[in-house]
C-alpha atoms as a PDB file:
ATOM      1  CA  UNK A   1     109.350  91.947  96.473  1.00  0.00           C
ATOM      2  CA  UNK A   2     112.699  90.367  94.410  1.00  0.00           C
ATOM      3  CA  UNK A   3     111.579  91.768  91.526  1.00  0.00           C
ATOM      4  CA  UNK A   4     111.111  95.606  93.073  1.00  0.00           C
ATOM      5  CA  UNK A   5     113.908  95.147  94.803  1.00  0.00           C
ATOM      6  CA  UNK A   6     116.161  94.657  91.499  1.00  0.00           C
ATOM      7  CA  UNK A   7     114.162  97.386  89.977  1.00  0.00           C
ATOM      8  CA  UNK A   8     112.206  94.624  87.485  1.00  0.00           C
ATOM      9  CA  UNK A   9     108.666  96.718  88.010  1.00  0.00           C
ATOM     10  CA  UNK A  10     106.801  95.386  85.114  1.00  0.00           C
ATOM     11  CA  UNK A  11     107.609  91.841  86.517  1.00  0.00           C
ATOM     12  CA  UNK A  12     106.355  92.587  89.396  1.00  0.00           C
ATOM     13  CA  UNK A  13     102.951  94.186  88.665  1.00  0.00           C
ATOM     14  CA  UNK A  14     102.553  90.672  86.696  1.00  0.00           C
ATOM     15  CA  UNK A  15     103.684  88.749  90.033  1.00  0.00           C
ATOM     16  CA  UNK A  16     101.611  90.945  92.294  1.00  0.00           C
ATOM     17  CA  UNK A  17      98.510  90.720  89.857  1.00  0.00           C
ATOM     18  CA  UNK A  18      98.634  87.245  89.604  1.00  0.00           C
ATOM     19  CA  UNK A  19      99.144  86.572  93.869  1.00  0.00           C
ATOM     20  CA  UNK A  20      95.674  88.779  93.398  1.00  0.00           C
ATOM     21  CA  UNK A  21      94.150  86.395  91.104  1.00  0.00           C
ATOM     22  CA  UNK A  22      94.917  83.516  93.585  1.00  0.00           C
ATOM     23  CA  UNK A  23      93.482  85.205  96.287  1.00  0.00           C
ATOM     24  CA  UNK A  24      91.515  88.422  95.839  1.00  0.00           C
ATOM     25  CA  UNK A  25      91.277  89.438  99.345  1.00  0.00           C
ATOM     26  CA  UNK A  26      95.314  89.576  99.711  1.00  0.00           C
ATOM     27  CA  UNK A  27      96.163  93.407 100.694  1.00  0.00           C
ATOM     28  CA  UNK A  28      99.977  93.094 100.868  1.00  0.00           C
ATOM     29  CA  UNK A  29      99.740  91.901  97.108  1.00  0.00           C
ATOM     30  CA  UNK A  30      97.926  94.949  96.512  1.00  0.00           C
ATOM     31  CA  UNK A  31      99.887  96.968  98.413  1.00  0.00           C
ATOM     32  CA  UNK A  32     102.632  95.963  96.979  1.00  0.00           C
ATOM     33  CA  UNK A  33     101.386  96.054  93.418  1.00  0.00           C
ATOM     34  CA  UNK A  34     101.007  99.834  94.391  1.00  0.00           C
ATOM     35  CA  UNK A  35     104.870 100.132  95.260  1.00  0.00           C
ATOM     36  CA  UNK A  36     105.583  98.602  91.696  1.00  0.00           C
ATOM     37  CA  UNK A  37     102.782 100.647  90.283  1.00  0.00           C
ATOM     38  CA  UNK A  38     104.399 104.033  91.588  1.00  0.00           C
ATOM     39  CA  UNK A  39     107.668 103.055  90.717  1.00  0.00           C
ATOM     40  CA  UNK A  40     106.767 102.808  87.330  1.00  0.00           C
ATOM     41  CA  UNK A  41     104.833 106.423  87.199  1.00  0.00           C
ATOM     42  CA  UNK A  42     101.466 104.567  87.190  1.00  0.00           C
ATOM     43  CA  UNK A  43     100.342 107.570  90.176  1.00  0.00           C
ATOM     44  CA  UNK A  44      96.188 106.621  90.070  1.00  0.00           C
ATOM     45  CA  UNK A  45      96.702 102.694  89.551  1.00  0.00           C
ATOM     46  CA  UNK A  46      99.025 103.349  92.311  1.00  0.00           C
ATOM     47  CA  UNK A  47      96.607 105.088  94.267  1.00  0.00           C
ATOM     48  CA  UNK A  48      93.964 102.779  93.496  1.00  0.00           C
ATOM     49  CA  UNK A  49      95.816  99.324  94.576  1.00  0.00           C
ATOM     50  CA  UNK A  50      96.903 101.300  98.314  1.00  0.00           C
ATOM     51  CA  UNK A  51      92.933 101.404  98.158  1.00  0.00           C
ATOM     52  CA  UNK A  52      92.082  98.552  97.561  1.00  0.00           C
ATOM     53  CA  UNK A  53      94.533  97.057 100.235  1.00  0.00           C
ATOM     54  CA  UNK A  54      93.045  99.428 102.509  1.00  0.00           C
ATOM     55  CA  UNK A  55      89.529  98.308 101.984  1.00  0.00           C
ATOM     56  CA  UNK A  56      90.777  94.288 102.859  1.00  0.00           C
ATOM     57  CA  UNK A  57      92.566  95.245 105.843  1.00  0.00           C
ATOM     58  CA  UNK A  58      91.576  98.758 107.438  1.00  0.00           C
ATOM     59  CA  UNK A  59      94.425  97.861 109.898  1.00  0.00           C
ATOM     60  CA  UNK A  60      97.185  97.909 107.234  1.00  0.00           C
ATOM     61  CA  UNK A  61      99.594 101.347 108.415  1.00  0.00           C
ATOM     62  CA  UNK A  62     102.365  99.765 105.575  1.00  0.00           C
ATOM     63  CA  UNK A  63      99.511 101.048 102.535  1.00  0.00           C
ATOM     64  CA  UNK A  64      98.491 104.138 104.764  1.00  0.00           C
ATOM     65  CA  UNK A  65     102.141 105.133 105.041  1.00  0.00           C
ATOM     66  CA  UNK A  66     102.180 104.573 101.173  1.00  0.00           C
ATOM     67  CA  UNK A  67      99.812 106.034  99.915  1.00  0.00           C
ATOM     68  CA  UNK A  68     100.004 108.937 101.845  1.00  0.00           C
ATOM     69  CA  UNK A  69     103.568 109.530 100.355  1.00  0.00           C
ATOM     70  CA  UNK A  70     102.330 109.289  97.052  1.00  0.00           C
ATOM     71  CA  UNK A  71     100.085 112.003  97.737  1.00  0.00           C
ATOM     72  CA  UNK A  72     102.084 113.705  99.243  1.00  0.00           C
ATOM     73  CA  UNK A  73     104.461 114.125  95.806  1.00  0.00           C
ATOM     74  CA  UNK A  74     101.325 114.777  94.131  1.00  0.00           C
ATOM     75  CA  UNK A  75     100.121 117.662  96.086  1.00  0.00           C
ATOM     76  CA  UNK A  76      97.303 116.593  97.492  1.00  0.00           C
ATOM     77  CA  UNK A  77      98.769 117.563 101.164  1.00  0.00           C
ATOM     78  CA  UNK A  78      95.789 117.090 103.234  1.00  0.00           C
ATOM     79  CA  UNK A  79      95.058 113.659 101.644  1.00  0.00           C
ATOM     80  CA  UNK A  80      98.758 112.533 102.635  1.00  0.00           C
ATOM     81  CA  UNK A  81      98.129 113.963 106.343  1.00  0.00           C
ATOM     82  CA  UNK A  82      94.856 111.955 106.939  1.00  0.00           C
ATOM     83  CA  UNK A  83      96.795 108.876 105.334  1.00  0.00           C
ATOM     84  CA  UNK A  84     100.312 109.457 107.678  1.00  0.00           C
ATOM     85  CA  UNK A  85      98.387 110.077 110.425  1.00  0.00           C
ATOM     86  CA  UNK A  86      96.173 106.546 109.787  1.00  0.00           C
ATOM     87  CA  UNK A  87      99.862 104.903 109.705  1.00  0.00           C
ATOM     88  CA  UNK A  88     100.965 106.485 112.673  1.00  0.00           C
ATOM     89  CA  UNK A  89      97.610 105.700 114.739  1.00  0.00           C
ATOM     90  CA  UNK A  90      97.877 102.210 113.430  1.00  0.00           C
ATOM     91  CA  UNK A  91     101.842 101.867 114.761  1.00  0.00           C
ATOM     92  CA  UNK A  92     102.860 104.949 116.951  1.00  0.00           C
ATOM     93  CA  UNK A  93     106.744 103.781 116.364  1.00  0.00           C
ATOM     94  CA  UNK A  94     106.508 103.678 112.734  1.00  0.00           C
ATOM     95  CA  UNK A  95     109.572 105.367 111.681  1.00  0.00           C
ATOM     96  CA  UNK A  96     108.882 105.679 107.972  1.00  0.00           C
ATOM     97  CA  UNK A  97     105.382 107.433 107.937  1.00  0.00           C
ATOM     98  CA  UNK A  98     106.932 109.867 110.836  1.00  0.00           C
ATOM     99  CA  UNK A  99     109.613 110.901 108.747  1.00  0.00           C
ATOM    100  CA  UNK A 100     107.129 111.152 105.570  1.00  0.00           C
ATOM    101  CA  UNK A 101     104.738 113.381 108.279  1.00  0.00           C
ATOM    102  CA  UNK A 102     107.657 115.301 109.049  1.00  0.00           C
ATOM    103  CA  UNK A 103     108.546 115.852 105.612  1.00  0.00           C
ATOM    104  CA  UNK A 104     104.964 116.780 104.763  1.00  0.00           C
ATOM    105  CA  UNK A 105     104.810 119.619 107.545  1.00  0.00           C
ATOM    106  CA  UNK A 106     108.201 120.834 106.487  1.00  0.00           C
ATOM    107  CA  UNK A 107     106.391 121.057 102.771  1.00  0.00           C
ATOM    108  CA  UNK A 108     103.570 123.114 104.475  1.00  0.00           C
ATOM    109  CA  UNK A 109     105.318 125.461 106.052  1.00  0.00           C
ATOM    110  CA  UNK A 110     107.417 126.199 103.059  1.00  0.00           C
ATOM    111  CA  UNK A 111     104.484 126.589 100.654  1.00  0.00           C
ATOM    112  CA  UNK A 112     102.819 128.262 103.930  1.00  0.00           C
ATOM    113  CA  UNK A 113      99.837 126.571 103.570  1.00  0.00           C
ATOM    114  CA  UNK A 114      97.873 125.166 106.812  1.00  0.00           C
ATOM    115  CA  UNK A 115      97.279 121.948 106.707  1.00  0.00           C
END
């Protein structure tokens, strides 16, 4: 998370790829590697790494709440409601996937489409 966190994305895709070679069944590497991943435009690896976090730990609302905002900025609006509401399910308090549903209705209603 240093890297990210001093905007050093290409350092951390190599960290967070190599915590995965270490120990392939490690979802906050991959989730994280997703948060690099998007901030570096890389949308579908993105998409992919939330995924495959996902797939290790079901139980994960942190990739649920991410990858249903990267969705969400890519249109696919009922695809970022299944994944928000996943977060939410997982952690009813979880401020940052209720603002990102809120955000996402707001979207709806503006584009008036149902969701």
């Amino acid at each position: 998370m240093l890297f990210q966190q001093k905007g050093e994305f290409e350092k951390a895709v190599t960290f967070h790829k190599r915590a995965i070679n270490l120990d392939p069944q490690y979802a906050a590497a991959f989730c994280n590697l997703g948060v690099a991943l998007k901030n570096l435009s890389l949308k579908e690896e993105a998409i992919t790494a939330y995924q495959q976090a996902l797939q290790i730990n079901p139980k994960m609302p942190e990739a649920d709440n991410n990858l249903g905002n990267l969705l969400r900025v890519m249109w696919d609006l009922v695809g970022a409601k299944a994944s928000l509401k996943q977060a939410l399910k997982l952690r009813p308090d979880y401020a940052d996937a209720k603002r990102n549903l809120d955000e996402l209705v707001a979207m709806a209603k503006l584009l008036k489409k149902k969701l």
